[in-house]
Protein backbone atom coordinates (compact mmCIF):
# COMPACT_ATOMS: atom_id res chain seq x y z
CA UNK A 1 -29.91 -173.61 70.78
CA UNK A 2 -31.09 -170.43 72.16
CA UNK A 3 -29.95 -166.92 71.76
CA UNK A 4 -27.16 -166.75 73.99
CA UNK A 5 -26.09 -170.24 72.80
CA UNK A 6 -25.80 -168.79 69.61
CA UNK A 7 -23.93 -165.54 70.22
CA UNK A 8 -21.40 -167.29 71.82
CA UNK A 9 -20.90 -169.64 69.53
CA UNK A 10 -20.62 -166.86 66.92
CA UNK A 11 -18.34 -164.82 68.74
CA UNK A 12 -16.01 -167.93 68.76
CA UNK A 13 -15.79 -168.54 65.62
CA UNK A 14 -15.04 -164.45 64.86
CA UNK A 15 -12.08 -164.79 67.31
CA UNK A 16 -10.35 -168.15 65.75
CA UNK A 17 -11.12 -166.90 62.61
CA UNK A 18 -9.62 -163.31 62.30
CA UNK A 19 -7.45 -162.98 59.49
CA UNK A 20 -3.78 -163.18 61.35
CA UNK A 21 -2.67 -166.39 62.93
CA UNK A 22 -1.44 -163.90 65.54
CA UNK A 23 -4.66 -162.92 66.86
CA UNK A 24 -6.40 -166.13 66.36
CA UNK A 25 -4.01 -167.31 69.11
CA UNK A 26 -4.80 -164.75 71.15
CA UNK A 27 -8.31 -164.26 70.59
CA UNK A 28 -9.35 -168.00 70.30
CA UNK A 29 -8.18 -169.20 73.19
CA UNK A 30 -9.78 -166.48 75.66
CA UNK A 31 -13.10 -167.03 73.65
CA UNK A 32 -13.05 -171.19 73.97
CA UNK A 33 -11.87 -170.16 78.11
CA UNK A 34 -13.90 -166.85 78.80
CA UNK A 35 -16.81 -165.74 77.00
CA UNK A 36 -19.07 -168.20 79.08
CA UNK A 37 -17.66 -165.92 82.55
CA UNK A 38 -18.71 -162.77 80.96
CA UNK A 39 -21.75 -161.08 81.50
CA UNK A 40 -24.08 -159.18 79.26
CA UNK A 41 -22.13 -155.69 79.11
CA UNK A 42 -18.43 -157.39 78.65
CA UNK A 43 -20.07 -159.60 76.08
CA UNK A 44 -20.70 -156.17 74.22
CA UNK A 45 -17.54 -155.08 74.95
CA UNK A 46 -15.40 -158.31 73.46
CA UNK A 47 -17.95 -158.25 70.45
CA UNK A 48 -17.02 -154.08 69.42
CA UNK A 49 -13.27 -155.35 70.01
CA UNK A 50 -13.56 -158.01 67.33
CA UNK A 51 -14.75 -155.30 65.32
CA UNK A 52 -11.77 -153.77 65.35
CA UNK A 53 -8.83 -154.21 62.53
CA UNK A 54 -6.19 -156.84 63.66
CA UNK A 55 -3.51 -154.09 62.85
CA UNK A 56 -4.87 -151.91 65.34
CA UNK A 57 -5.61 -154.67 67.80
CA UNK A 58 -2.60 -156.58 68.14
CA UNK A 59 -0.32 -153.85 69.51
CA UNK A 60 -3.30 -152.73 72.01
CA UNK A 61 -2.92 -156.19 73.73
CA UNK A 62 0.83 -156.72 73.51
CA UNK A 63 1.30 -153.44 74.74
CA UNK A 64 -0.42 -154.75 77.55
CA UNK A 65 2.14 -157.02 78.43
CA UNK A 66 4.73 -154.39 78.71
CA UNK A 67 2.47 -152.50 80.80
CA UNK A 68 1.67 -149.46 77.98
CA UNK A 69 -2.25 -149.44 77.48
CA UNK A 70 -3.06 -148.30 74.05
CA UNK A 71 -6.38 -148.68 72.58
CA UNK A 72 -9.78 -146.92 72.66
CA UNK A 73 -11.07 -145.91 75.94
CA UNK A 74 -14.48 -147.87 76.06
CA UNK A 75 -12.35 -151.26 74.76
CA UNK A 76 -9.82 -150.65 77.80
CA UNK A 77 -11.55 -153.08 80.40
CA UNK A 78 -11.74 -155.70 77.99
CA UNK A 79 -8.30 -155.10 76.05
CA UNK A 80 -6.66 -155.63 79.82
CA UNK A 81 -8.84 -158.68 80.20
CA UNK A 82 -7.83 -160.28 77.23
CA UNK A 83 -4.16 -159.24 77.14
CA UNK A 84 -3.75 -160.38 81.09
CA UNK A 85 -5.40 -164.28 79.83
CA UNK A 86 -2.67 -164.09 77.29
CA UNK A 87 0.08 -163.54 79.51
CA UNK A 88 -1.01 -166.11 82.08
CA UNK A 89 -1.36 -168.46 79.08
CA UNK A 90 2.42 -167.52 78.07
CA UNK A 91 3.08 -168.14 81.73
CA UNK A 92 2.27 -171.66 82.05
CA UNK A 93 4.51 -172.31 79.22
């Protein structure tokens, strides 16, 4: 497995396994569908946003959906990235 293989792999696991049901199913899915599409810098980006407290990063994406956009300003590309996967996700439903 090499080093990208593994980082991926890793950040996977951190975004199924967060702490609150709620963000696993919003993080987990967009990892198992997206991570693979990103490129080095938004790979950076989605790993300092699951550093973040699921408190604080639950209403930043829902927010989203309601068109407010909370959150820190270098998270904001990635926070939109992952809240507009959710809400086609919610879509198809």
């Amino acid at each position: 497995m090499d080093e990208n293989e593994a980082r991926l792999k890793r950040l996977r696991m951190r975004s199924w396994r967060r702490g609150t049901k709620e963000m696993d199913l919003i993080l987990g899915p967009f990892a198992d569908s997206q991570l693979e599409r990103l490129g080095p810098d938004e790979l950076d980006l989605y790993e300092a946003l699951l550093a973040e407290n699921d408190q604080d990063l639950y209403p930043w994406i829902t927010a989203r959906l309601g068109d407010a956009r909370p959150g820190p300003q270098p998270l904001l590309p990635i926070l939109d990235r992952v809240a507009a996967f959710a809400h086609d996700r919610l879509a198809r439903k």
